[in-house]
Structures are given as C-alpha cells and as structure tokens.
PDB file of N, CA and C in Angstrom:
ATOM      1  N   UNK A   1      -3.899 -25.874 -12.034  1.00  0.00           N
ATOM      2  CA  UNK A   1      -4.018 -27.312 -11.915  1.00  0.00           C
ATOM      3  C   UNK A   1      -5.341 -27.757 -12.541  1.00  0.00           C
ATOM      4  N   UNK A   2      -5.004 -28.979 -13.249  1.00  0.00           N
ATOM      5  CA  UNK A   2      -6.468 -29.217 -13.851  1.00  0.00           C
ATOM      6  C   UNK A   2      -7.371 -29.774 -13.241  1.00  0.00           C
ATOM      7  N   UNK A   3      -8.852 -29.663 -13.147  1.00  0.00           N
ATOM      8  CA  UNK A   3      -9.829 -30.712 -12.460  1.00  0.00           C
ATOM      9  C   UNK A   3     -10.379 -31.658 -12.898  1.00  0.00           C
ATOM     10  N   UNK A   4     -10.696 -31.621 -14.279  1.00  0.00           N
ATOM     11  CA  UNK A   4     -11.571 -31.932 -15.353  1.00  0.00           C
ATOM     12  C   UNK A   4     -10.976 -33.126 -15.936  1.00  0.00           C
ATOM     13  N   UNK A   5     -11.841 -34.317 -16.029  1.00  0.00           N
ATOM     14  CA  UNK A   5     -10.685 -35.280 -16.964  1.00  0.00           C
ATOM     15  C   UNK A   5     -11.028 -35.459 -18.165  1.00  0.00           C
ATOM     16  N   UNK A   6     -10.674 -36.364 -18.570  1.00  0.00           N
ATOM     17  CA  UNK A   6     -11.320 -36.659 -20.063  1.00  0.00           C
ATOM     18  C   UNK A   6     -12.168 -36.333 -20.950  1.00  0.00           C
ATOM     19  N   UNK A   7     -13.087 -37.700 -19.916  1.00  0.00           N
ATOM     20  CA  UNK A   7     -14.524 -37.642 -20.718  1.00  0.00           C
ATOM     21  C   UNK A   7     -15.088 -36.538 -20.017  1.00  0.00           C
ATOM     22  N   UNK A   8     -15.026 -36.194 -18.749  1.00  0.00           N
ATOM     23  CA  UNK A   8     -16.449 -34.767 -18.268  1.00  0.00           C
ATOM     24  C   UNK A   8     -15.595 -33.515 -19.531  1.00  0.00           C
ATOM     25  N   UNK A   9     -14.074 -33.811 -19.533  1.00  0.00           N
ATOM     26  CA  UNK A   9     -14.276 -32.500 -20.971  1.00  0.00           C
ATOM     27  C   UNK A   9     -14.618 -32.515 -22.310  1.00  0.00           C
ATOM     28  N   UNK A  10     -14.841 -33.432 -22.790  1.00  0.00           N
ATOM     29  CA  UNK A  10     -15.326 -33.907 -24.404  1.00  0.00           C
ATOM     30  C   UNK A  10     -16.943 -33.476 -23.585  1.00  0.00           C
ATOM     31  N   UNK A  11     -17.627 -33.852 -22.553  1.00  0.00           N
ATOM     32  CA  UNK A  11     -18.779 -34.095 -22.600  1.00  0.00           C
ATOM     33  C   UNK A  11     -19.518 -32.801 -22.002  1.00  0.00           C
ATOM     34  N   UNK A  12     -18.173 -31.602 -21.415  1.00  0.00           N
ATOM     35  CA  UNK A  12     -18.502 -30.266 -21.830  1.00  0.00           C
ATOM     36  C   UNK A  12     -18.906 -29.745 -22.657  1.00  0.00           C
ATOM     37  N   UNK A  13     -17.682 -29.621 -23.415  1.00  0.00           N
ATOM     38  CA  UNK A  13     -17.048 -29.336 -24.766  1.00  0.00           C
ATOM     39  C   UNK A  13     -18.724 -29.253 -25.526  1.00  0.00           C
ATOM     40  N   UNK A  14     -18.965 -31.227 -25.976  1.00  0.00           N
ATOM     41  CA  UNK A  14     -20.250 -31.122 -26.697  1.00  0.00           C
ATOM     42  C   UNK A  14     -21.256 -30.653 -26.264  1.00  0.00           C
ATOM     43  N   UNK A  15     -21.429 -30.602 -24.627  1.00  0.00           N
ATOM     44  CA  UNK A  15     -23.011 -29.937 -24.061  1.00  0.00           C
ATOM     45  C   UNK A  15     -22.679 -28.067 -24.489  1.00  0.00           C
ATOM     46  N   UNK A  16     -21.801 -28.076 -24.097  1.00  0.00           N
ATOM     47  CA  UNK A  16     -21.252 -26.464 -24.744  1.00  0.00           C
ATOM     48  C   UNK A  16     -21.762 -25.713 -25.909  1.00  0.00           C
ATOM     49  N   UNK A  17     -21.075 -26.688 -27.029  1.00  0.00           N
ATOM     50  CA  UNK A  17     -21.608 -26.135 -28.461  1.00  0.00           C
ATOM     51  C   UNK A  17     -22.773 -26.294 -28.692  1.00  0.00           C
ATOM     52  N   UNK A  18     -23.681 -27.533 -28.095  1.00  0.00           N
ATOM     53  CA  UNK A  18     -24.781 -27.951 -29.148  1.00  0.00           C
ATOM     54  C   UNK A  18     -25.536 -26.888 -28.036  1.00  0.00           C
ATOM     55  N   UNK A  19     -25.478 -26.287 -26.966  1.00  0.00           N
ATOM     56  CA  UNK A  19     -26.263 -25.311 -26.534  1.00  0.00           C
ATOM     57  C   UNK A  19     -25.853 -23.999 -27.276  1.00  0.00           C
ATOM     58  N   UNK A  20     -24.960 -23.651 -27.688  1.00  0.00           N
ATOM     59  CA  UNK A  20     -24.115 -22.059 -28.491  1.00  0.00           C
ATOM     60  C   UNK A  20     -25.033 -22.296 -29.731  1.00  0.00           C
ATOM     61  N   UNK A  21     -25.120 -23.755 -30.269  1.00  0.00           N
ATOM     62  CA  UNK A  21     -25.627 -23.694 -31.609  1.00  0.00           C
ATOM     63  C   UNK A  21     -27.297 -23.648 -31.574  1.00  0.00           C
ATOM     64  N   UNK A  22     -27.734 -24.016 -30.666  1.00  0.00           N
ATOM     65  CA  UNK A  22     -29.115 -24.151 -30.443  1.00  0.00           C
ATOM     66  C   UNK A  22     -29.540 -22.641 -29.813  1.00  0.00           C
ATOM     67  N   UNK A  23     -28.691 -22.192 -29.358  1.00  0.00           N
ATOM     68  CA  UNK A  23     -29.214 -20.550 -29.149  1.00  0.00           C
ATOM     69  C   UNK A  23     -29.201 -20.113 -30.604  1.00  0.00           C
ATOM     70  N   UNK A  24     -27.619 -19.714 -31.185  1.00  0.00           N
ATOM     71  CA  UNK A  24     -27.946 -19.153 -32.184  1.00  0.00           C
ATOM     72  C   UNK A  24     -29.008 -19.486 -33.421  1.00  0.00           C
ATOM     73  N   UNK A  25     -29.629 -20.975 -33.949  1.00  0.00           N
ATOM     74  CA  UNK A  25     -30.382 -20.855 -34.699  1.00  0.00           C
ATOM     75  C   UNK A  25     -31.949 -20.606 -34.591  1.00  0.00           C
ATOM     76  N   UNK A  26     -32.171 -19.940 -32.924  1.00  0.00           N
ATOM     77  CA  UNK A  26     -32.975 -19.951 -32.402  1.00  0.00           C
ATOM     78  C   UNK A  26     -33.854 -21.391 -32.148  1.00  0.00           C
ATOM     79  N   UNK A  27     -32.746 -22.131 -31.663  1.00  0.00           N
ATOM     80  CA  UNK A  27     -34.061 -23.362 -31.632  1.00  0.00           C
ATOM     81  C   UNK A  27     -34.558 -23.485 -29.887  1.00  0.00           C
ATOM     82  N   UNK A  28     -33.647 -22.847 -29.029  1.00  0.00           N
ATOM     83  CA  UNK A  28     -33.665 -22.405 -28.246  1.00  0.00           C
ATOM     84  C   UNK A  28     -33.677 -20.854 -27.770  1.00  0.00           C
ATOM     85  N   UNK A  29     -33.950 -20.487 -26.794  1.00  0.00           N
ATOM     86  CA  UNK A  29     -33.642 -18.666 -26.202  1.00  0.00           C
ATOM     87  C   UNK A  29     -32.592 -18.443 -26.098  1.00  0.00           C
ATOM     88  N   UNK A  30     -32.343 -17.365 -25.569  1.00  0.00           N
ATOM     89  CA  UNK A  30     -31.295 -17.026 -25.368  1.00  0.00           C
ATOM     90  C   UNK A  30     -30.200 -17.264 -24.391  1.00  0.00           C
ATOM     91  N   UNK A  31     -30.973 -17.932 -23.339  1.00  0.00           N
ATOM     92  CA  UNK A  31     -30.470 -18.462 -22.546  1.00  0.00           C
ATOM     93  C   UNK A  31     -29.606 -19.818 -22.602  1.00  0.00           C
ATOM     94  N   UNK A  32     -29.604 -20.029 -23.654  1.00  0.00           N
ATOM     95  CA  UNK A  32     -28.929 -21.087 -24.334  1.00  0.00           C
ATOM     96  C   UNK A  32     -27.374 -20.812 -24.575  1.00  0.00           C
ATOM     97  N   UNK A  33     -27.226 -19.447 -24.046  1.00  0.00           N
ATOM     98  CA  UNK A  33     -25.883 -18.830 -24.203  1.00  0.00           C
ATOM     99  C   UNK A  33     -24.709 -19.321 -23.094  1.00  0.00           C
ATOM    100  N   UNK A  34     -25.754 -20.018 -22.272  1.00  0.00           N
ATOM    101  CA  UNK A  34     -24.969 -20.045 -20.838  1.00  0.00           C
ATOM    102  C   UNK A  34     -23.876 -21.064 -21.443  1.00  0.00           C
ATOM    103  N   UNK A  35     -24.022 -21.942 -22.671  1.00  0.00           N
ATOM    104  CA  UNK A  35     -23.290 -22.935 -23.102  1.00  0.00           C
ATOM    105  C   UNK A  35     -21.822 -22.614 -23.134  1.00  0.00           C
ATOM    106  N   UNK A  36     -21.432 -21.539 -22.927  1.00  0.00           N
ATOM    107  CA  UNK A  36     -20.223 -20.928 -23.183  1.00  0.00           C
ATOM    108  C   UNK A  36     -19.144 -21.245 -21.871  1.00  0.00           C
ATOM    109  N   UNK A  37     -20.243 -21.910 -21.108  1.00  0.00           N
ATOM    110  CA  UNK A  37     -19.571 -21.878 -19.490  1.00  0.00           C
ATOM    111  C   UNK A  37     -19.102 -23.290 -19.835  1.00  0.00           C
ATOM    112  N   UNK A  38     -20.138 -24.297 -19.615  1.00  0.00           N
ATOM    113  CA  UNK A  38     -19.255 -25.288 -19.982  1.00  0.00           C
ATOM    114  C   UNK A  38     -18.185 -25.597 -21.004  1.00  0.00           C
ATOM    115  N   UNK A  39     -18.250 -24.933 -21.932  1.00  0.00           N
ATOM    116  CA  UNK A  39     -17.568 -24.983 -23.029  1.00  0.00           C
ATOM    117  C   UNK A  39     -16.471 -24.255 -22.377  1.00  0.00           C
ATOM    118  N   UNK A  40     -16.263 -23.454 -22.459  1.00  0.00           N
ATOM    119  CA  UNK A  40     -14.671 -22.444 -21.138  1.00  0.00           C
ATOM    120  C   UNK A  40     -14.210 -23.758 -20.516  1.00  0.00           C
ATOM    121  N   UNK A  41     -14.867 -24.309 -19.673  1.00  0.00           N
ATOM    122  CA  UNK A  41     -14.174 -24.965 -18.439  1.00  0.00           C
ATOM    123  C   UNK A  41     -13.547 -26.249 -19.117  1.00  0.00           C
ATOM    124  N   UNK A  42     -14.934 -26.546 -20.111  1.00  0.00           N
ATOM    125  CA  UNK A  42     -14.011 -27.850 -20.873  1.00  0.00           C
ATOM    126  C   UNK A  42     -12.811 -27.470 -21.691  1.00  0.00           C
ATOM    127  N   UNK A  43     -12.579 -26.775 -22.198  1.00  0.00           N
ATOM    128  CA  UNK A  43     -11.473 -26.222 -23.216  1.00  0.00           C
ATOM    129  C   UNK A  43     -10.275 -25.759 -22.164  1.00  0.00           C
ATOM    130  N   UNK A  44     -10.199 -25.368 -21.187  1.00  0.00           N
ATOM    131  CA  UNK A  44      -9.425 -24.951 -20.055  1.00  0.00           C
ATOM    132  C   UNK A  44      -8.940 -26.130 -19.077  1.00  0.00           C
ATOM    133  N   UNK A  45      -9.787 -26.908 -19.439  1.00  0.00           N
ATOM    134  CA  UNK A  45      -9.548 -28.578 -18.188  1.00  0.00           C
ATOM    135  C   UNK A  45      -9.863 -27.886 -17.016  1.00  0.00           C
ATOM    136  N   UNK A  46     -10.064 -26.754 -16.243  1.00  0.00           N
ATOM    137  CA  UNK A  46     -10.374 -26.195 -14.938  1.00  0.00           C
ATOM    138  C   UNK A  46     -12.039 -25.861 -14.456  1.00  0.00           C
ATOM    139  N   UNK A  47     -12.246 -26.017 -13.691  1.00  0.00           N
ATOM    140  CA  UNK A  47     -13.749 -25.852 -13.514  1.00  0.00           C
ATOM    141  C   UNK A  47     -13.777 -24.911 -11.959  1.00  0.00           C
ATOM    142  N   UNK A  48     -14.150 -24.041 -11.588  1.00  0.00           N
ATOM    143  CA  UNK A  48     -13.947 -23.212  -9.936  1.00  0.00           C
ATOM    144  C   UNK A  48     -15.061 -23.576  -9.540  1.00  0.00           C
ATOM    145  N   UNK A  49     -16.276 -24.360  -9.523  1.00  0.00           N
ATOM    146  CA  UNK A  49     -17.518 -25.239  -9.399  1.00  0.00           C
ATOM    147  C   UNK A  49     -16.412 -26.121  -8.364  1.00  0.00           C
ATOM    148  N   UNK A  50     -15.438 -27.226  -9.004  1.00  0.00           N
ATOM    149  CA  UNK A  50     -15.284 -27.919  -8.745  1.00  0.00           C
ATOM    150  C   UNK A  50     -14.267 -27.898  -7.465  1.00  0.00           C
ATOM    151  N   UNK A  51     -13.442 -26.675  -7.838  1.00  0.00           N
ATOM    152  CA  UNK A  51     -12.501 -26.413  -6.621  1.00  0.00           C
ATOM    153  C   UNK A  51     -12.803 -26.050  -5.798  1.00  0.00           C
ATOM    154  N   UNK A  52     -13.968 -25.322  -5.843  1.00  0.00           N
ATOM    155  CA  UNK A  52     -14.892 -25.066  -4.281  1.00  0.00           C
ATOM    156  C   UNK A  52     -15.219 -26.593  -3.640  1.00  0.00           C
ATOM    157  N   UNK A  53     -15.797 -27.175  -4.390  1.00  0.00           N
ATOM    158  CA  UNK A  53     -16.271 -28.312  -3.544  1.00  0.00           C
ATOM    159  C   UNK A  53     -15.470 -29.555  -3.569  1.00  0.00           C
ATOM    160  N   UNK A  54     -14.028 -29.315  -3.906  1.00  0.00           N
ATOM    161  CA  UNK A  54     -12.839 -30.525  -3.807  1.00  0.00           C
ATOM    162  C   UNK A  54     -13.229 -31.316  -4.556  1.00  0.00           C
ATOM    163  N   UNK A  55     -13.501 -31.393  -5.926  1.00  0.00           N
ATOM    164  CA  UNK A  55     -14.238 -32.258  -6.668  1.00  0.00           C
ATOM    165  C   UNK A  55     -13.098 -32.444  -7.935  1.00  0.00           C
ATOM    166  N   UNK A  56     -12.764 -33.806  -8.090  1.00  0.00           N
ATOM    167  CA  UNK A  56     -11.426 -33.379  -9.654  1.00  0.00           C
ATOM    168  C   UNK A  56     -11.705 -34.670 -10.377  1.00  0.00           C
ATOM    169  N   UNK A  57     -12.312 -34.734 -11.724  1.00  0.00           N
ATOM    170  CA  UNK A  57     -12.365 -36.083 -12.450  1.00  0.00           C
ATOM    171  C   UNK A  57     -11.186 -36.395 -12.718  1.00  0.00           C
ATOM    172  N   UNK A  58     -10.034 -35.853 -12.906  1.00  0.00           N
ATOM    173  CA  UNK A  58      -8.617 -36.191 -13.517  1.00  0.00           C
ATOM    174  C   UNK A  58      -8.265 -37.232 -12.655  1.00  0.00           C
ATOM    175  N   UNK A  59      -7.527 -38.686 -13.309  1.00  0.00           N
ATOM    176  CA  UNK A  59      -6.707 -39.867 -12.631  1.00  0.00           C
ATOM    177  C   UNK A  59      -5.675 -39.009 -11.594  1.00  0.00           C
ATOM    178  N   UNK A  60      -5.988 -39.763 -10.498  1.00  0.00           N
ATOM    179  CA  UNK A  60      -5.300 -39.243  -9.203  1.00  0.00           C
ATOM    180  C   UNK A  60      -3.542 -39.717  -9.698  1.00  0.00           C
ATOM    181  N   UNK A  61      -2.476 -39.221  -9.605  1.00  0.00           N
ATOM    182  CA  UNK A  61      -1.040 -39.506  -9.628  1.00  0.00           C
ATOM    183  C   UNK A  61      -0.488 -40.198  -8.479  1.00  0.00           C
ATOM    184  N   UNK A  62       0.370 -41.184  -8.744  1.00  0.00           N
ATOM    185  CA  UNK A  62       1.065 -41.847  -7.273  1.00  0.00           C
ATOM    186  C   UNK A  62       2.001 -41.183  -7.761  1.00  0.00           C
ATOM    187  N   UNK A  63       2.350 -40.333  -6.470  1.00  0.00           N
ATOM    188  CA  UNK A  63       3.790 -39.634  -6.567  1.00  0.00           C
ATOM    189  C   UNK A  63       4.828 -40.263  -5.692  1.00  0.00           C
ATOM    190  N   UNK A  64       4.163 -41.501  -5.033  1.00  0.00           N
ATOM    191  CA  UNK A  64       5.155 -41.766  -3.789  1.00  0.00           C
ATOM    192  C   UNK A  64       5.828 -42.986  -4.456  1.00  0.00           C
ATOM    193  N   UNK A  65       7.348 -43.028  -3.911  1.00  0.00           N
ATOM    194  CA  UNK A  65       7.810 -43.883  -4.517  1.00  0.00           C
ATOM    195  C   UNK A  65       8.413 -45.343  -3.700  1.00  0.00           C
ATOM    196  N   UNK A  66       7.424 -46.399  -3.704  1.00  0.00           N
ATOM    197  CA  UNK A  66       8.563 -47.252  -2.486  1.00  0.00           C
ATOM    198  C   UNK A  66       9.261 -48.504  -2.847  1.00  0.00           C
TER     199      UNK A  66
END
C-alpha cells in the first residue's frame, strides 16, 4: 500500500539525487550516500518511517457509498 503522495515523492525523488550527485562529485562526503533512501522510498511510493508512525501523504479514498 502506498504512503507517499505526490509532491513528498517528486520532493524525495529530487532531495535523493541532488544528494547521490553531490556525493559523487565530491561536493559533499560520503555521507551524502544516504540520498539513496529517500530516493528508494520516493520511487517505491512506500516509506516504513511512515508506517510506523501512521503517517500517509496519499489523498484519503471515500470508499463508502450513500
């Protein structure tokens, strides 16, 4: 099930790469690698951050019908 909506995944996604890219040209350490996490969760729509703490940006569904 997804958690993630939209914009928090585009705004993974970009915190993701521009940290992957800022490690690799050394403009940052290495620790700049961690970018890979957000980048996973955004590309996946799932985050386990978020399912621990009941947390879901995705538009809630009315499933009920009256």
């Amino acid at each position: 099930m997804n958690n993630v909506g939209q914009v928090d995944r585009w705004l993974r996604i970009t915190l993701g790469i521009v940290l992957i890219v800022a490690a690799a040209t050394n403009v940052l350490g290495l620790w700049a690698y961690i970018g890979i996490i957000p980048l996973a969760t955004g590309l996946i729509r799932w985050c386990p951050v978020y399912s621990l703490l009941g947390i879901q940006t995705t538009p809630k569904t009315n499933t009920s019908e009256t």
